[in-house]
C-alpha atoms as a PDB file:
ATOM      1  CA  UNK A   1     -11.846   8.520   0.659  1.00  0.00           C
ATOM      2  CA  UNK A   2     -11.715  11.949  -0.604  1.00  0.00           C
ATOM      3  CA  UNK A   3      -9.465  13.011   2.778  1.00  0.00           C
ATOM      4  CA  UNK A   4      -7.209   9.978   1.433  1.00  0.00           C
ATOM      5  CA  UNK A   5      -7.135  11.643  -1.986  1.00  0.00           C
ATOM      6  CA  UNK A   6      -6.155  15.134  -0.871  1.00  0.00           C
ATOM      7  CA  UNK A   7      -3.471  13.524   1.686  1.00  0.00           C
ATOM      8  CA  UNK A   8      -1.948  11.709  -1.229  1.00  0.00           C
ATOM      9  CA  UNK A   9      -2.677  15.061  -3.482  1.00  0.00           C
ATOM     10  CA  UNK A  10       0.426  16.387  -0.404  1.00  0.00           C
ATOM     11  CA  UNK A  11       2.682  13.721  -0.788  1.00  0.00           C
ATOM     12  CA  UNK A  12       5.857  14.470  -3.719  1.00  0.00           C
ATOM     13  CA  UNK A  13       4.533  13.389  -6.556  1.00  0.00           C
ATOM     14  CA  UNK A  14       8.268  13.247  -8.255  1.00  0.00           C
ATOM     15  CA  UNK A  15       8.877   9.955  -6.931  1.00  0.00           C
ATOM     16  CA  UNK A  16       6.688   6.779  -7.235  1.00  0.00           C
ATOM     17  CA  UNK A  17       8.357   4.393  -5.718  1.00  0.00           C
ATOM     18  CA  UNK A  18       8.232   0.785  -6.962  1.00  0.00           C
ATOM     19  CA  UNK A  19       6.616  -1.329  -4.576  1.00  0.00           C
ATOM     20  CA  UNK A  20       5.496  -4.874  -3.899  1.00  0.00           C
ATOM     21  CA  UNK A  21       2.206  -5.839  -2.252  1.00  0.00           C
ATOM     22  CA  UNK A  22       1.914  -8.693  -0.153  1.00  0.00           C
ATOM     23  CA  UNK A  23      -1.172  -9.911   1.176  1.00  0.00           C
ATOM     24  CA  UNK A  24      -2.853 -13.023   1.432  1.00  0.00           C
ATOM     25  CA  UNK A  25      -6.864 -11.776   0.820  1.00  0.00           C
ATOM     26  CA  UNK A  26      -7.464 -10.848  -2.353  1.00  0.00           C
ATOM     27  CA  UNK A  27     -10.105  -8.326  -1.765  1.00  0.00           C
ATOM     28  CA  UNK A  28      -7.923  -6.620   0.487  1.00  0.00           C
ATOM     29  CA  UNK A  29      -5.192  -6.686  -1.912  1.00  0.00           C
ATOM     30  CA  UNK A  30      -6.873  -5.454  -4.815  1.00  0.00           C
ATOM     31  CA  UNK A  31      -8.483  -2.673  -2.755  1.00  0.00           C
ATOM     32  CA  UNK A  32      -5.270  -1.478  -1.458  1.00  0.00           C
ATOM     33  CA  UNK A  33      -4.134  -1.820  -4.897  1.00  0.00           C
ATOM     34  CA  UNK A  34      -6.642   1.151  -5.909  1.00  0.00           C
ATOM     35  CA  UNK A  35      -5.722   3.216  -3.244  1.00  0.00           C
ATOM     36  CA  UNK A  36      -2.353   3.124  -2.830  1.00  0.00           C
ATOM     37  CA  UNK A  37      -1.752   3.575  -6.858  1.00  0.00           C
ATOM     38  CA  UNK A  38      -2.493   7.152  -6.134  1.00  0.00           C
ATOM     39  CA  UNK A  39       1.222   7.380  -4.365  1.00  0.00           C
ATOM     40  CA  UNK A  40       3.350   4.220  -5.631  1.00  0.00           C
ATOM     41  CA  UNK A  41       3.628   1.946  -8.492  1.00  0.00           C
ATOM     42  CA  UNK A  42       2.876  -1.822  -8.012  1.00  0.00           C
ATOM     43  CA  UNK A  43       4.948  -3.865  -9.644  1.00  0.00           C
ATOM     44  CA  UNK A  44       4.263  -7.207  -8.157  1.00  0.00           C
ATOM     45  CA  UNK A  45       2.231  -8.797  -5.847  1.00  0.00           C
ATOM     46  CA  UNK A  46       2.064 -11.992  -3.835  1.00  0.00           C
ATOM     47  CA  UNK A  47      -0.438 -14.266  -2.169  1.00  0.00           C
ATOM     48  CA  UNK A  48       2.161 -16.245   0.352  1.00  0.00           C
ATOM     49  CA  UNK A  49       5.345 -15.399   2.096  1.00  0.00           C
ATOM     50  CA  UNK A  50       7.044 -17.569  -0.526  1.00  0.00           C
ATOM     51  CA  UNK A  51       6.058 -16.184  -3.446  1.00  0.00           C
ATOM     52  CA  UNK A  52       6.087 -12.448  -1.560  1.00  0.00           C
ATOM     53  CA  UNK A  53      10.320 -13.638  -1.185  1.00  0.00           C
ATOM     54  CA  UNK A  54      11.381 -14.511  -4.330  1.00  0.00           C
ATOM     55  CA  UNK A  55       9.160 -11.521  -6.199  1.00  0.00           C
ATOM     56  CA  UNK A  56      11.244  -9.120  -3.694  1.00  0.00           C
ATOM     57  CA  UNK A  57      14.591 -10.487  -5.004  1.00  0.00           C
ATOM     58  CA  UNK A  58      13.313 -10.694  -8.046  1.00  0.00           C
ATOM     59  CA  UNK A  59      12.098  -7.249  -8.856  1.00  0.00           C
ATOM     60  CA  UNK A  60      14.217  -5.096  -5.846  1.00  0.00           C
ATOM     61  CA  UNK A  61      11.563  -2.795  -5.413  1.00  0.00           C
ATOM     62  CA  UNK A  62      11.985   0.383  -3.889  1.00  0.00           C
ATOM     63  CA  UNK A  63       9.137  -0.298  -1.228  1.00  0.00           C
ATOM     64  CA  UNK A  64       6.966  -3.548   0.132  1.00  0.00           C
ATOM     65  CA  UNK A  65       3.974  -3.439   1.592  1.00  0.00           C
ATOM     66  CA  UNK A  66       3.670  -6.790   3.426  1.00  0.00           C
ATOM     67  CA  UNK A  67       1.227  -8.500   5.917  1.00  0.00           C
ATOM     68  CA  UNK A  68       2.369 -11.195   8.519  1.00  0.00           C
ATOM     69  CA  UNK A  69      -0.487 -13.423   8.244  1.00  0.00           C
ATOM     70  CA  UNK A  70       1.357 -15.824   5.297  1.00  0.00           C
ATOM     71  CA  UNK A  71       1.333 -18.871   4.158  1.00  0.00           C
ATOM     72  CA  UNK A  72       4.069 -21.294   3.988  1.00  0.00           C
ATOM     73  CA  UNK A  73       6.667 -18.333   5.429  1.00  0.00           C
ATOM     74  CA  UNK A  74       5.181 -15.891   7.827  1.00  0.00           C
ATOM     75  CA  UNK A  75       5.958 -12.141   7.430  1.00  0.00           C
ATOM     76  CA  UNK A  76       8.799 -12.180  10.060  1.00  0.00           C
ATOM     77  CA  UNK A  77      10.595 -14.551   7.930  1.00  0.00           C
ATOM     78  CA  UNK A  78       9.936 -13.123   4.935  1.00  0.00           C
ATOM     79  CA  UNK A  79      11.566 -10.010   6.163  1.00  0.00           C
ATOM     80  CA  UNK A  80      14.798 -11.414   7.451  1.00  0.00           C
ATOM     81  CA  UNK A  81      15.190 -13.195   4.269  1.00  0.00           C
ATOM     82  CA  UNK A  82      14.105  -9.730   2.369  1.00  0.00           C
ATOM     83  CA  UNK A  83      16.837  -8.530   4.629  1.00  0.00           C
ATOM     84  CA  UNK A  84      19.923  -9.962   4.328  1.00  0.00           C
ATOM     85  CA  UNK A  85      19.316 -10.325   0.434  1.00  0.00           C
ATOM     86  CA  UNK A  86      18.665  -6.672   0.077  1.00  0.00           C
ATOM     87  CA  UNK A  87      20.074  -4.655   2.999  1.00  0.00           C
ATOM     88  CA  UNK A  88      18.206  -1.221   3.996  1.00  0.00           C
ATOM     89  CA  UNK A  89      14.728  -2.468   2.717  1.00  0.00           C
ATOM     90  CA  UNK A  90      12.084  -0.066   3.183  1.00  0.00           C
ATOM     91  CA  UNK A  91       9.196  -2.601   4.484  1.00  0.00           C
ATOM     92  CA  UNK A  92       5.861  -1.541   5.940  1.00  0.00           C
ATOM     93  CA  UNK A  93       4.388  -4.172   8.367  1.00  0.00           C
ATOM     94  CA  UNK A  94       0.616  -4.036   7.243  1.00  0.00           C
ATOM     95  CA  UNK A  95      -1.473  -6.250   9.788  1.00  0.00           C
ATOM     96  CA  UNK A  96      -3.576  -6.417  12.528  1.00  0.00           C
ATOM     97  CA  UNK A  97      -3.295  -5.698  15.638  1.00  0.00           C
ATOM     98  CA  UNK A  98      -3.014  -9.580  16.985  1.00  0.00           C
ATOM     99  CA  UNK A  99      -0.027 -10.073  14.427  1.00  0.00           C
ATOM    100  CA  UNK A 100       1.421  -6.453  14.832  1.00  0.00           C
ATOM    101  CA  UNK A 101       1.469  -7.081  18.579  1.00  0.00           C
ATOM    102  CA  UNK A 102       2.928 -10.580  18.555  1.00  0.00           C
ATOM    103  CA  UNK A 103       5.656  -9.839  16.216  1.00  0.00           C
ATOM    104  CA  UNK A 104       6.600  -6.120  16.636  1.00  0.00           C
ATOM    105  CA  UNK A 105       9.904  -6.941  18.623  1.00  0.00           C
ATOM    106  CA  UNK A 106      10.723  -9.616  16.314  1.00  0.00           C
ATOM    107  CA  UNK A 107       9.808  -7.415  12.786  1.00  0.00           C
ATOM    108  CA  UNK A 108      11.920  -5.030  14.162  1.00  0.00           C
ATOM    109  CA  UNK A 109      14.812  -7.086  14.445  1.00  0.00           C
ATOM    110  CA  UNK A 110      13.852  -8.737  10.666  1.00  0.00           C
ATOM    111  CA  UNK A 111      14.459  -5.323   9.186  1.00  0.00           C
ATOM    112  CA  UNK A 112      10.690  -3.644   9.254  1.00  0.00           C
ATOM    113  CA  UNK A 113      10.826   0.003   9.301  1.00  0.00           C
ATOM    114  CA  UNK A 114       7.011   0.442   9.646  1.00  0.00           C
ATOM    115  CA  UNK A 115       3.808  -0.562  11.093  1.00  0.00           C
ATOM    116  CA  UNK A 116      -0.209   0.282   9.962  1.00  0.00           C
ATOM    117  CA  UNK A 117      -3.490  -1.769  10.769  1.00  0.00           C
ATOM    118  CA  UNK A 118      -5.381  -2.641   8.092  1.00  0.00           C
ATOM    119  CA  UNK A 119      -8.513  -1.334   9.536  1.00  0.00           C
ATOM    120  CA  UNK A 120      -6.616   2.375  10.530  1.00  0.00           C
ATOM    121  CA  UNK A 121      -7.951   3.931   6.862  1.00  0.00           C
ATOM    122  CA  UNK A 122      -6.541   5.447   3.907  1.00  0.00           C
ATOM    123  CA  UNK A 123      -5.076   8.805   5.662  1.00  0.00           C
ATOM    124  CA  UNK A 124      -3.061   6.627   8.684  1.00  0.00           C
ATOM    125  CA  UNK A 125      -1.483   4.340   5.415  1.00  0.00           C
ATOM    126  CA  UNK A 126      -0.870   7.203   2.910  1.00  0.00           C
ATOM    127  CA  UNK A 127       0.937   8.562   6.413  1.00  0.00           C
ATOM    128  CA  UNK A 128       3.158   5.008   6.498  1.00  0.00           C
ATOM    129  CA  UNK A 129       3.856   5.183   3.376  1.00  0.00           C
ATOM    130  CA  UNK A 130       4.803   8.471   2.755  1.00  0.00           C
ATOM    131  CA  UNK A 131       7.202   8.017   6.422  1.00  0.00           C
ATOM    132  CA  UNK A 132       9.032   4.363   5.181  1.00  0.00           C
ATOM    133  CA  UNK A 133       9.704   4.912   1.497  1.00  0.00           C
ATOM    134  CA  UNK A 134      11.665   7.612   2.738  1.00  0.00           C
ATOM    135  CA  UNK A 135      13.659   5.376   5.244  1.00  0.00           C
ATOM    136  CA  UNK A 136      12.143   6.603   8.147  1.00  0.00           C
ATOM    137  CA  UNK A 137      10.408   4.634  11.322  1.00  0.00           C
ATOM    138  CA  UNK A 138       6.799   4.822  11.060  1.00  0.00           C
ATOM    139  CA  UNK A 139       4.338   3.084  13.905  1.00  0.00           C
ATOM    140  CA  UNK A 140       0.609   3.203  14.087  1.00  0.00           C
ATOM    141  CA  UNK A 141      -0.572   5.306  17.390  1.00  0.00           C
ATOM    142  CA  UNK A 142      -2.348   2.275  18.241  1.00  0.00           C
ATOM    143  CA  UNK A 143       0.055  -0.652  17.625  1.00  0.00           C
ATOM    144  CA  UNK A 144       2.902   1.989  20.043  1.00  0.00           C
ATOM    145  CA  UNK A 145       0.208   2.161  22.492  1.00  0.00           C
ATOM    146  CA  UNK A 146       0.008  -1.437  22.753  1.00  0.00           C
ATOM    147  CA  UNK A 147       3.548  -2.438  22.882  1.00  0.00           C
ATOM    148  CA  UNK A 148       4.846   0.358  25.049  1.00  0.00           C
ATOM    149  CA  UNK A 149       2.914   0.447  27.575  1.00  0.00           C
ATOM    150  CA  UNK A 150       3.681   2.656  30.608  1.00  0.00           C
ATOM    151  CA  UNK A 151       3.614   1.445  34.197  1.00  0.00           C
ATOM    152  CA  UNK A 152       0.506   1.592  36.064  1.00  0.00           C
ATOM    153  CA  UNK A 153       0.351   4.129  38.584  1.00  0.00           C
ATOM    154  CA  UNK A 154      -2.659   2.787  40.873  1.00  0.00           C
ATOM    155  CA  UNK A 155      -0.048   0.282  42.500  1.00  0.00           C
ATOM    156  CA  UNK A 156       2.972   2.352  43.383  1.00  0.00           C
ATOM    157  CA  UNK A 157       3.989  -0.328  45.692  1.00  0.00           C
ATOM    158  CA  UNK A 158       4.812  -2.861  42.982  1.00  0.00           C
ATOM    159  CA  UNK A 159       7.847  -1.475  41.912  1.00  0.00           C
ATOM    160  CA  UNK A 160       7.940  -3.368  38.303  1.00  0.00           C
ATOM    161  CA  UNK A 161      10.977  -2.791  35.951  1.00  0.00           C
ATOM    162  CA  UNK A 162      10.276  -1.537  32.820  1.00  0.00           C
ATOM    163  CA  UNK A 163      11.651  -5.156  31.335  1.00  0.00           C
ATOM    164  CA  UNK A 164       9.372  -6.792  33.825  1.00  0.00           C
ATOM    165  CA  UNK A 165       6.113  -5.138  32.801  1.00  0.00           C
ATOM    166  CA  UNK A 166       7.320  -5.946  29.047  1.00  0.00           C
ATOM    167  CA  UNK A 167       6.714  -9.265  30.418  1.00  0.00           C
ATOM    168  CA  UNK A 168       3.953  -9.148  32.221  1.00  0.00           C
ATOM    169  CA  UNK A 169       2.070  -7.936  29.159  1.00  0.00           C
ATOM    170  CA  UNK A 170       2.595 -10.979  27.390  1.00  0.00           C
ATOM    171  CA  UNK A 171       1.980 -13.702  29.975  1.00  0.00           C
ATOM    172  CA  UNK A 172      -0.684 -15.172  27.470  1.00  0.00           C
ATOM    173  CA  UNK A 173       2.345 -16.232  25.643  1.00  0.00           C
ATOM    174  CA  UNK A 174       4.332 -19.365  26.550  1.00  0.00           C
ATOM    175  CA  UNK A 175       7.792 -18.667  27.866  1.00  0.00           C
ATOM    176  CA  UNK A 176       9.605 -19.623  24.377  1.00  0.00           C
ATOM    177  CA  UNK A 177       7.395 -16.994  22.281  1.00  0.00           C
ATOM    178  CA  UNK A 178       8.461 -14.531  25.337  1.00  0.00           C
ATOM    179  CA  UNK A 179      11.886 -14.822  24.769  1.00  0.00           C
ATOM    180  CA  UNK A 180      11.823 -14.891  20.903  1.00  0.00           C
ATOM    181  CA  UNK A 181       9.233 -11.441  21.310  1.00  0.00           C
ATOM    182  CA  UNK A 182      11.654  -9.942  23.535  1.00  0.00           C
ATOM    183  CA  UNK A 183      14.993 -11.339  22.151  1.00  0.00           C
ATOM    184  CA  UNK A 184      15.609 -12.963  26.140  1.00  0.00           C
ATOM    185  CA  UNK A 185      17.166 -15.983  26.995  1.00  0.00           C
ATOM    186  CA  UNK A 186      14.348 -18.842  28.522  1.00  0.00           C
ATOM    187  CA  UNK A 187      15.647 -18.684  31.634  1.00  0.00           C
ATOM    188  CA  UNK A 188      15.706 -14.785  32.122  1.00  0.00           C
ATOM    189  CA  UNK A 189      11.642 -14.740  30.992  1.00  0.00           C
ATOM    190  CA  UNK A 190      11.244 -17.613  34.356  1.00  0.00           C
ATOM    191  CA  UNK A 191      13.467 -15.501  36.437  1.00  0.00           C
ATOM    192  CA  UNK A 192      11.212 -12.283  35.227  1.00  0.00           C
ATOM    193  CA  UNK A 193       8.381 -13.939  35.695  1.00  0.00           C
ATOM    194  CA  UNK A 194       9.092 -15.197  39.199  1.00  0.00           C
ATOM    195  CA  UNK A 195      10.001 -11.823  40.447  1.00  0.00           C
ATOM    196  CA  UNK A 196       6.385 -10.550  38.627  1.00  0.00           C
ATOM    197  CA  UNK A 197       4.391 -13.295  40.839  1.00  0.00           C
ATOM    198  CA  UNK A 198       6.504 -12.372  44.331  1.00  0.00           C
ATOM    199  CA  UNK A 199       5.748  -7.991  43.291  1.00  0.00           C
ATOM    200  CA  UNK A 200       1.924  -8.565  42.777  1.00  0.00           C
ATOM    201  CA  UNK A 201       1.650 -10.999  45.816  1.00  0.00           C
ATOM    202  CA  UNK A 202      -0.235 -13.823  43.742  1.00  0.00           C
ATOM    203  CA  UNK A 203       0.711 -17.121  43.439  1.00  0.00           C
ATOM    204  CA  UNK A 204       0.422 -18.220  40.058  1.00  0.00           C
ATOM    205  CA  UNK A 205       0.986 -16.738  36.540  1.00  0.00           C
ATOM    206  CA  UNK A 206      -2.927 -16.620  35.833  1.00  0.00           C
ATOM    207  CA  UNK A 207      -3.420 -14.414  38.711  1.00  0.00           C
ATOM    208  CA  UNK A 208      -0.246 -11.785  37.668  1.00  0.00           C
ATOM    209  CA  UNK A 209      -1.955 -11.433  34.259  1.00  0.00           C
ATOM    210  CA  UNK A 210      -5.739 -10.976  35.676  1.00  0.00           C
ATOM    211  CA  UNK A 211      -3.891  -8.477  38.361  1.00  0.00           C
ATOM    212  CA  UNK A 212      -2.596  -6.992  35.334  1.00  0.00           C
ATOM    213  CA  UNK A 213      -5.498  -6.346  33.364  1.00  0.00           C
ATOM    214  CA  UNK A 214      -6.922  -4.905  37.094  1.00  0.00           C
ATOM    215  CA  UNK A 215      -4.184  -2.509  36.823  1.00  0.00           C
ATOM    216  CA  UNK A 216      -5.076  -1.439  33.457  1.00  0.00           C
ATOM    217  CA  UNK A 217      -2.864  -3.195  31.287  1.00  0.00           C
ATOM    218  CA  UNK A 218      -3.447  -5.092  27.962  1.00  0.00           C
ATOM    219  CA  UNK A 219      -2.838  -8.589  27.167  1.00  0.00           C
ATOM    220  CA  UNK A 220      -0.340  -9.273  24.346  1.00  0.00           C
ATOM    221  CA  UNK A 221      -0.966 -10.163  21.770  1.00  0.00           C
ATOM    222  CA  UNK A 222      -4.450  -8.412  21.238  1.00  0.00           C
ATOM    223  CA  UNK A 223      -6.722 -10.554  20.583  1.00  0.00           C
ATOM    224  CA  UNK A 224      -9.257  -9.456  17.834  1.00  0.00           C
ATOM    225  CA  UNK A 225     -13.032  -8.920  18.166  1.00  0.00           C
ATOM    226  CA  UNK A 226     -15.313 -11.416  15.807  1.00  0.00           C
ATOM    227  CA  UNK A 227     -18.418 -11.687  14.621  1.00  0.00           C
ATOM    228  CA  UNK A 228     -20.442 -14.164  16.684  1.00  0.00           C
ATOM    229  CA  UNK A 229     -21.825 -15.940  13.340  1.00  0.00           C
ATOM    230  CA  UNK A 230     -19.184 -15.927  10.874  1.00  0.00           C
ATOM    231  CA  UNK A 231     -16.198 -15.803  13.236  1.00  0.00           C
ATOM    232  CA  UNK A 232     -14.262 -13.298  11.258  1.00  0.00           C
ATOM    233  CA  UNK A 233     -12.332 -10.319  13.236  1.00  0.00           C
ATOM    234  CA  UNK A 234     -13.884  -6.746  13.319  1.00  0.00           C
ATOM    235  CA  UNK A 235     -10.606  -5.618  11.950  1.00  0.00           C
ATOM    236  CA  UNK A 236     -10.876  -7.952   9.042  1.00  0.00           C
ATOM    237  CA  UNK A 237     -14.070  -7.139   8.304  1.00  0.00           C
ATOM    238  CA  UNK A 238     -13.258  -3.506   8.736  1.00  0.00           C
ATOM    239  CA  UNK A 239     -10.303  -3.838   6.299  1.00  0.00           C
ATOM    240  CA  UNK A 240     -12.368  -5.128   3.646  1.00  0.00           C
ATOM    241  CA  UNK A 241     -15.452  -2.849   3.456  1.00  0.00           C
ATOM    242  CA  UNK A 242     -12.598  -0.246   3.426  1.00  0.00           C
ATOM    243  CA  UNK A 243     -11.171  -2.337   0.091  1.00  0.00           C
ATOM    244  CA  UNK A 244     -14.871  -2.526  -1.235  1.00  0.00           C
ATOM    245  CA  UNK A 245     -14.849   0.917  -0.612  1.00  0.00           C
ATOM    246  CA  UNK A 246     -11.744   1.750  -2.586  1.00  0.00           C
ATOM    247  CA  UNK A 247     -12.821  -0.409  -5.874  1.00  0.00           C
ATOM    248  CA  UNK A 248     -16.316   1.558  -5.923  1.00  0.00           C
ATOM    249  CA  UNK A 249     -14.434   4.882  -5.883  1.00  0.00           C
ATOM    250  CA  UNK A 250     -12.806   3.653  -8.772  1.00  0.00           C
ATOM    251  CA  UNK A 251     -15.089   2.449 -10.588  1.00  0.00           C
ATOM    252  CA  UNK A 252     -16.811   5.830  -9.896  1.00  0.00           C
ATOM    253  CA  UNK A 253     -14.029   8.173 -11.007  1.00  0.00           C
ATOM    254  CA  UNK A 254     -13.818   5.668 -14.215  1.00  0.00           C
ATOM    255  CA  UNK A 255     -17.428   6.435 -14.773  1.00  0.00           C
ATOM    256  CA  UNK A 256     -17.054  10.029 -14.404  1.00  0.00           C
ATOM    257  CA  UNK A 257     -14.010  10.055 -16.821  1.00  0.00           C
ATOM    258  CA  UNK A 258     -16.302   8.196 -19.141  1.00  0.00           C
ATOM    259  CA  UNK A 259     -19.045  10.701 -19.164  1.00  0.00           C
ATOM    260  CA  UNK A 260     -16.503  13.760 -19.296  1.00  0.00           C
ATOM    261  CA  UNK A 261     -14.969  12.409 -22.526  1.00  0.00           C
ATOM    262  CA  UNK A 262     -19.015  12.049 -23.556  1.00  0.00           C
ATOM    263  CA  UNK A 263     -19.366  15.486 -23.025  1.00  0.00           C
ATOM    264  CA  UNK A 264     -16.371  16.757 -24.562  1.00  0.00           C
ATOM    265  CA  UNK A 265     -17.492  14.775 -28.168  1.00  0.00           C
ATOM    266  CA  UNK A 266     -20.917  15.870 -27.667  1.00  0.00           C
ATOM    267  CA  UNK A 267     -19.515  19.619 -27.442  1.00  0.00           C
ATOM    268  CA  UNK A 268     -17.149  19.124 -30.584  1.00  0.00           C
ATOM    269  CA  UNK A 269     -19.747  17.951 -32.776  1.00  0.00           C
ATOM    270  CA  UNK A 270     -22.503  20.948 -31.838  1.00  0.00           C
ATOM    271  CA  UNK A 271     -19.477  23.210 -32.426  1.00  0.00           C
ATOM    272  CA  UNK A 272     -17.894  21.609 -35.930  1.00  0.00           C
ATOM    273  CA  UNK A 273     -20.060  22.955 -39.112  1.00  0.00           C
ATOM    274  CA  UNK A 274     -22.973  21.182 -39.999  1.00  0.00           C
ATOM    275  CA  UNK A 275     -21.947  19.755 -44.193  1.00  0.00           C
ATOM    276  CA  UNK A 276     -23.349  21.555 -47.141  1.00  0.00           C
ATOM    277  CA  UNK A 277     -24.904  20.087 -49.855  1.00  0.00           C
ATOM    278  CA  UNK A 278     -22.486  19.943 -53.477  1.00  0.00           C
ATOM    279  CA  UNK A 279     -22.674  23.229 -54.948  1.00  0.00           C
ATOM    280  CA  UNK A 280     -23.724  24.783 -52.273  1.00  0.00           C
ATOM    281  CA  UNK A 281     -21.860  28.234 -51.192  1.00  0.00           C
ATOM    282  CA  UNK A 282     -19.522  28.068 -47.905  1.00  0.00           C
ATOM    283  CA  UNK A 283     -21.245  30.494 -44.943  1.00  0.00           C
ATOM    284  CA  UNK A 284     -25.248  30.311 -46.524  1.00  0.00           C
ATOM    285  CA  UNK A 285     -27.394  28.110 -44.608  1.00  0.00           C
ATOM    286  CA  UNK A 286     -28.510  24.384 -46.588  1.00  0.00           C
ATOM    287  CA  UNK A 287     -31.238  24.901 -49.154  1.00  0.00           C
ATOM    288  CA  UNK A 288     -34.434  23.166 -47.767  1.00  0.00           C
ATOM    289  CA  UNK A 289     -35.353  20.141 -49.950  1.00  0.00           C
ATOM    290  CA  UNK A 290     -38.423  20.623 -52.265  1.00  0.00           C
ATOM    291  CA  UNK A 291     -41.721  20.155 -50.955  1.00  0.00           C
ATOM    292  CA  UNK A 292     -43.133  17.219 -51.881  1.00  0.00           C
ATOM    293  CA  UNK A 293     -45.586  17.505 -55.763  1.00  0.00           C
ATOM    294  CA  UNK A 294     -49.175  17.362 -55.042  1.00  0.00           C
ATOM    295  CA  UNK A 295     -51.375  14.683 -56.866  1.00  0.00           C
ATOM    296  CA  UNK A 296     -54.058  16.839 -58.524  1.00  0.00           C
ATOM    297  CA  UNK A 297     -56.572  13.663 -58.627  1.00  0.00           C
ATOM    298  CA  UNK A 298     -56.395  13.688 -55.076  1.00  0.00           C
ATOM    299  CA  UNK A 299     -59.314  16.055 -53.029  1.00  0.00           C
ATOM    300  CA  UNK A 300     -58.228  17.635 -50.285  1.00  0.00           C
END
């Protein structure tokens, strides 16, 4: 966290822009809440991609952090509709790397300048932020090295267009989400895919993608490791801890605050005079109070 702190410490500090959170956990919202404070000022946030739409045209922020995972609308509509109402949007995609990898093509179309994982850390977002609020495309190494991915060279003999391979990466996907990803018309993903199957000598679509991950390649979209037991993604559970994280560093620096001010009152009240008694000159020390009068019919 401190690395965070001293990359946000670089970042211009004369403009905070006004930003919108979207995200559907609320432990990951309110952690990123804490740590992106340091850099922007949230002015709303939202739970669901309807409520994450109508806040946007409500407020016109400057920036929007939003995820894809949403209820009721997902992110890629909520940032057509972000779009159109409020042209040159600067909107960081922040996801992971099943959603990111699903929808890049289509987010990019929708208007989304940027793209961070959840689980890349505070340094990789203060990065994404500082890149989109200033209107300029921002990617997360690992989402580009997932969607543009170059052509294997053990099988020189295959001869795969670059358009092909775009498909071949994605033949978990049914045709249709193909040609939404890729912006293709259905029958263009069957002819690619037909030229794919006749290339890599196999017969069915099943064996182009298991030749495919022979030669290297990854699967889109990528699908998350989970926990055995509770079934949640590594990258979720990543994502929090790093949100945990966040709120006990601020509860921390609160603390610290807290005992500084201590201090400083402590410090003023050794320093300020101690009060003399009425009648008592100004600069001579307090006259000791009179011993206590012995009883005489007591022995000692």
């Amino acid at each position: 966290m401190d690395s965070a702190l001293q990359t946000a410490s670089r970042m211009p500090s004369s403009f905070r822009p006004r930003t919108v959170l979207c995200e559907r956990h609320e432990l990951i919202r309110f952690g990123l809440k804490r740590v992106v404070s340091e850099v922007v000022d949230i002015v709303g946030e939202a739970a669901d991609g309807m409520a994450a739409t109508e806040i946007i045209k409500r407020m016109r922020p400057d920036f929007v952090m939003l995820d894809v995972d949403l209820d009721i609308l997902n992110g890629v509509e909520v940032c057509r509709r972000v779009t159109q109402e409020l042209p040159g949007s600067n909107i960081l995609i922040l996801t992971d790397s099943y959603h990111a990898t699903k929808y890049h093509n289509q987010l990019l179309r929708a208007g989304a300048r940027g793209f961070c994982l959840k689980s890349s850390g505070p340094r990789t977002l203060f990065e994404a932020i500082e890149q989109t609020t200033r209107s300029l495309p921002y990617c997360d190494p690992k989402i580009t090295q997932l969607v543009k991915q170059s052509p294997a060279t053990s099988m020189p003999n295959s001869n795969l267009t670059d358009r092909e391979i775009e498909v071949l990466i994605r033949l978990d996907l049914r045709n249709k989400e193909i040609a939404e990803e890729l912006d293709m018309k259905l029958r263009t993903v069957e002819k690619h895919i037909e030229c794919i199957l006749a290339k890599l000598k196999v017969p069915t679509r099943t064996g182009a993608a298991l030749k495919a991950v022979q030669l290297g390649y990854v699967l889109l979209p990528k699908m998350p490791g989970r926990d055995p037991v509770t079934g949640v993604s590594h990258e979720q559970t990543v994502a929090e801890l790093q949100a945990e994280l966040a709120i006990a560093n601020d509860h921390l620096k609160a603390l610290l605050k807290q005992n500084e001010l201590l201090k400083e009152a402590l410090n003023e009240k050794l320093r300020s005079p101690m009060p003399h008694p009425p009648g008592q000159p100004p600069g001579q020390p307090p006259t000791p109070p009179p011993a206590p009068s012995r009883n005489p019919n007591i022995l000692e």
